[in-house]
Protein backbone atom coordinates (compact mmCIF):
# COMPACT_ATOMS: atom_id res chain seq x y z
CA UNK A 1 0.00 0.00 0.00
CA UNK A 2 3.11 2.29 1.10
CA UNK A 3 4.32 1.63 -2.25
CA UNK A 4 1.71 2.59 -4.20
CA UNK A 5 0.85 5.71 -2.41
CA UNK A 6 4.24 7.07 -2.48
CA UNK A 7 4.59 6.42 -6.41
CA UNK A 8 1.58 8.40 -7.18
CA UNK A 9 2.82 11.13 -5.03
CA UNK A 10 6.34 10.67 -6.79
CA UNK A 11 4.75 11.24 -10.37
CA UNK A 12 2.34 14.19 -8.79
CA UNK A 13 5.52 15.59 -7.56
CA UNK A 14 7.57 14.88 -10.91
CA UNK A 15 4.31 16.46 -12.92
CA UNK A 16 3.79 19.30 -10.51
CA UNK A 17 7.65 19.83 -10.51
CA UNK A 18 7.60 20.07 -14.44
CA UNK A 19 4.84 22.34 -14.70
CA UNK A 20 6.70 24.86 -12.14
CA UNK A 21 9.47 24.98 -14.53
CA UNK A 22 7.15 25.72 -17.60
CA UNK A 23 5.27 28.19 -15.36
CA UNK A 24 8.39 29.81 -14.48
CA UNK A 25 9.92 30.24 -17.84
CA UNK A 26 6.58 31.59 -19.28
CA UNK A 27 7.14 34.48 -16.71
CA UNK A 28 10.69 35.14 -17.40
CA UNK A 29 9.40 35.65 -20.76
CA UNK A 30 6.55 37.75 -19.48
CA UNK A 31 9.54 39.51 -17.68
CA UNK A 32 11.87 40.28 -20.26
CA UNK A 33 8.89 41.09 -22.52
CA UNK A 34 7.68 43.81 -20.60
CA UNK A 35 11.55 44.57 -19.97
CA UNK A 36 12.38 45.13 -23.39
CA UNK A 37 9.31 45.46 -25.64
CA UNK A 38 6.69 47.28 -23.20
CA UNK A 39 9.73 49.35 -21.05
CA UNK A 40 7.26 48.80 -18.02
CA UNK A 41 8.56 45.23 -15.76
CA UNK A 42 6.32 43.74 -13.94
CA UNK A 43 6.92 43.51 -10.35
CA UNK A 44 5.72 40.39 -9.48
CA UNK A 45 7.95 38.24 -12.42
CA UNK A 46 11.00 37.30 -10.15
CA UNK A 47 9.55 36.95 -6.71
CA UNK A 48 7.19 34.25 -8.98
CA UNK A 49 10.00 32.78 -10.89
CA UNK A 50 11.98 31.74 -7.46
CA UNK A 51 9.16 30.65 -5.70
CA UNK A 52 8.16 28.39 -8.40
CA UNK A 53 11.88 27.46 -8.91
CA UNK A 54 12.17 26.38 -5.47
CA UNK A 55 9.33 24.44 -5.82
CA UNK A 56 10.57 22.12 -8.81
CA UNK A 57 13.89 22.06 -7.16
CA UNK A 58 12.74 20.68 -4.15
CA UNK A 59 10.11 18.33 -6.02
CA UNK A 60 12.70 17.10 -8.60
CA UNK A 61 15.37 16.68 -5.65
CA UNK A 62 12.21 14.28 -4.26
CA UNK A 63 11.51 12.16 -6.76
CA UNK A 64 15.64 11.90 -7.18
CA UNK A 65 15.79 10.21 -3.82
CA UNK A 66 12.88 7.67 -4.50
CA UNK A 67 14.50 6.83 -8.03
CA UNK A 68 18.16 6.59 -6.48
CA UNK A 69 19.36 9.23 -8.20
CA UNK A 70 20.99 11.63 -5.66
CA UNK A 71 24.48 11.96 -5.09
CA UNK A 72 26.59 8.83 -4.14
CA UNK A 73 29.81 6.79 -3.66
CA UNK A 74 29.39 4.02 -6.25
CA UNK A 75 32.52 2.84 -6.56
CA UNK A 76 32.81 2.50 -2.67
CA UNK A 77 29.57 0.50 -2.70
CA UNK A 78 30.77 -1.31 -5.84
CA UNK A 79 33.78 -2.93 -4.01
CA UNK A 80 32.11 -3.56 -0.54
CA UNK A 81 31.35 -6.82 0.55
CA UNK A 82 27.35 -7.39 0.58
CA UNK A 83 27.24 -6.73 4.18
CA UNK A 84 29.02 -3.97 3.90
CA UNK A 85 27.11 -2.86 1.18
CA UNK A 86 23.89 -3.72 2.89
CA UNK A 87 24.90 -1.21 5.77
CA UNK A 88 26.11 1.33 3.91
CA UNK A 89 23.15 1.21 2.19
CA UNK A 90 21.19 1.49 5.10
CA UNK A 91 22.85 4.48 6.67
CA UNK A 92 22.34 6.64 3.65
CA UNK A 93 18.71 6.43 3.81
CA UNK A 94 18.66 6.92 7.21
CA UNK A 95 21.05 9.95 6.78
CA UNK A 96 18.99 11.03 3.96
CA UNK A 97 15.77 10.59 5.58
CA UNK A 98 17.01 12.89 9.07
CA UNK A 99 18.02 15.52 6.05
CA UNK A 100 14.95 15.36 4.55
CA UNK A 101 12.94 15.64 8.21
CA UNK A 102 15.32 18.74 9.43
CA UNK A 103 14.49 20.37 6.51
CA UNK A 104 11.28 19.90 6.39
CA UNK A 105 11.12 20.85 10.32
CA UNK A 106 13.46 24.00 10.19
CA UNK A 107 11.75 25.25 6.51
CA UNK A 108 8.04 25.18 8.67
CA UNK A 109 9.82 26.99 11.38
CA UNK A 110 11.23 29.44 9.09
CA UNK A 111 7.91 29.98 7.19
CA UNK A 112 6.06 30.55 10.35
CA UNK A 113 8.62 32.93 11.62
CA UNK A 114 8.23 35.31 8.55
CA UNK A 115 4.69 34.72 7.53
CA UNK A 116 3.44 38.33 8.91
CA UNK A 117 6.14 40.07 6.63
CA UNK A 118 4.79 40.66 3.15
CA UNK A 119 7.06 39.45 -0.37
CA UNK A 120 8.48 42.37 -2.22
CA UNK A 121 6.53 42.66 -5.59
CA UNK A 122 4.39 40.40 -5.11
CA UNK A 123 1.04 40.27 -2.24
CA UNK A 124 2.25 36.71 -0.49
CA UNK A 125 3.31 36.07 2.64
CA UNK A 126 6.76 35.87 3.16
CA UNK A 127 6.60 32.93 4.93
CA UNK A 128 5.37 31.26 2.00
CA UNK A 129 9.11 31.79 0.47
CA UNK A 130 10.34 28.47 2.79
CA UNK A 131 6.88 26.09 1.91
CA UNK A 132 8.91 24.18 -0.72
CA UNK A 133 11.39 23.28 1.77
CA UNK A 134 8.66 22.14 3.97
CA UNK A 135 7.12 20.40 0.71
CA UNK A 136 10.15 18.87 -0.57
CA UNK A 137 11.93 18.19 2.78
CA UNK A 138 8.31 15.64 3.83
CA UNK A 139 8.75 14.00 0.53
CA UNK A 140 12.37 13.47 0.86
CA UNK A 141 12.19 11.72 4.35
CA UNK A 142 9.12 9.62 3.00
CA UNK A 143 10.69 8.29 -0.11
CA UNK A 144 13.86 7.51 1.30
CA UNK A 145 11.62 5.76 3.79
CA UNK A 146 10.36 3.81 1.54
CA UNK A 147 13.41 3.00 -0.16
CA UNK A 148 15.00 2.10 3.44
CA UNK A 149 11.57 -0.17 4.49
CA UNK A 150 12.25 -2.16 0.52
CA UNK A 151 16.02 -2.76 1.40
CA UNK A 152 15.38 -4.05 5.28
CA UNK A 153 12.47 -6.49 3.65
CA UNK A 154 15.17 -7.95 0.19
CA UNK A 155 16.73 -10.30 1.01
CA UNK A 156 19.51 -9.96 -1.48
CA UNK A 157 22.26 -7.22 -1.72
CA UNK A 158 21.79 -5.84 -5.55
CA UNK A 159 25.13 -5.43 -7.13
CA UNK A 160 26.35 -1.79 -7.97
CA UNK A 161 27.64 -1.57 -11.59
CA UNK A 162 30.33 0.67 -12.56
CA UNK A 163 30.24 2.48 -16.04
CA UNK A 164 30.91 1.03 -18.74
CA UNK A 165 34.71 1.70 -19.43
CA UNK A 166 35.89 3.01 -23.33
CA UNK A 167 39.27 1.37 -23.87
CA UNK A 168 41.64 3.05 -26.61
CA UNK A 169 42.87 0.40 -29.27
């Protein structure tokens, strides 16, 4: 059930993260448009554009974890012994997950400590500036959750290929 419920959040996240970006670029456009062609900016452009960057950072940094994609020592898991492996492993996603849970924890305390102060250019909140790392730190500690609950429940120790190496002839 776990399982399930955290891969349709992963693709809401993924979907929701690639929308932000689209969203985002359509109002750097709107910026530079209004820039350039109108000589008027809008105010409200770049306070929007790094909110919703923050937001598909965060997301996309998510779904990373859950797919195994965030930064790692390969090669040391490549050469460790299975048990070794196993608990290395293990530590990451417990490392990952208290990341993911301080973030989310600190980000909520930041946003509540600013929320009476208003954004410049735009009528938000400023409190609402630190949201994605409340979003985006919960997700983080729940998929690498899940990814710690699958690997205490396998019984086998995947291996960890290396790249494939180009030799010069």
């Amino acid at each position: 059930m776990l399982r399930h419920v955290v891969r349709l959040l992963s693709h809401v996240a993924l979907w929701i993260s690639g929308a932000g970006l689209v969203a985002m670029t359509a109002a750097v456009f709107w910026q530079v448009i209004g820039r350039y062609i109108l000589n008027a900016s809008p105010s409200w452009t770049e306070p929007l554009s790094l909110l919703l960057m923050s937001w598909f950072i965060l997301l996309g940094a998510a779904v990373g974890v859950r797919e195994g994609m965030h930064l790692g020592f390969e090669i040391g898991l490549h050469f460790a012994s299975p048990p070794v492996r196993r608990a290395m492993e293990i530590t990451t996603h417990v490392l990952v997950m208290a990341f993911g849970g301080a973030m989310a924890w600190y980000g909520w305390d930041l946003a509540m400590g600013t929320w009476s102060a208003k954004m410049a250019g735009i009528d938000l909140p400023q409190g609402v500036d630190y949201l994605p790392l409340v979003g985006g730190g919960f997700l983080i500690c729940l998929f690498s959750f899940e990814r710690l609950l699958t690997d205490l429940t396998e019984k086998r120790v995947p291996e960890v290929p290396l790249g494939h190496v180009h030799t010069v002839e």
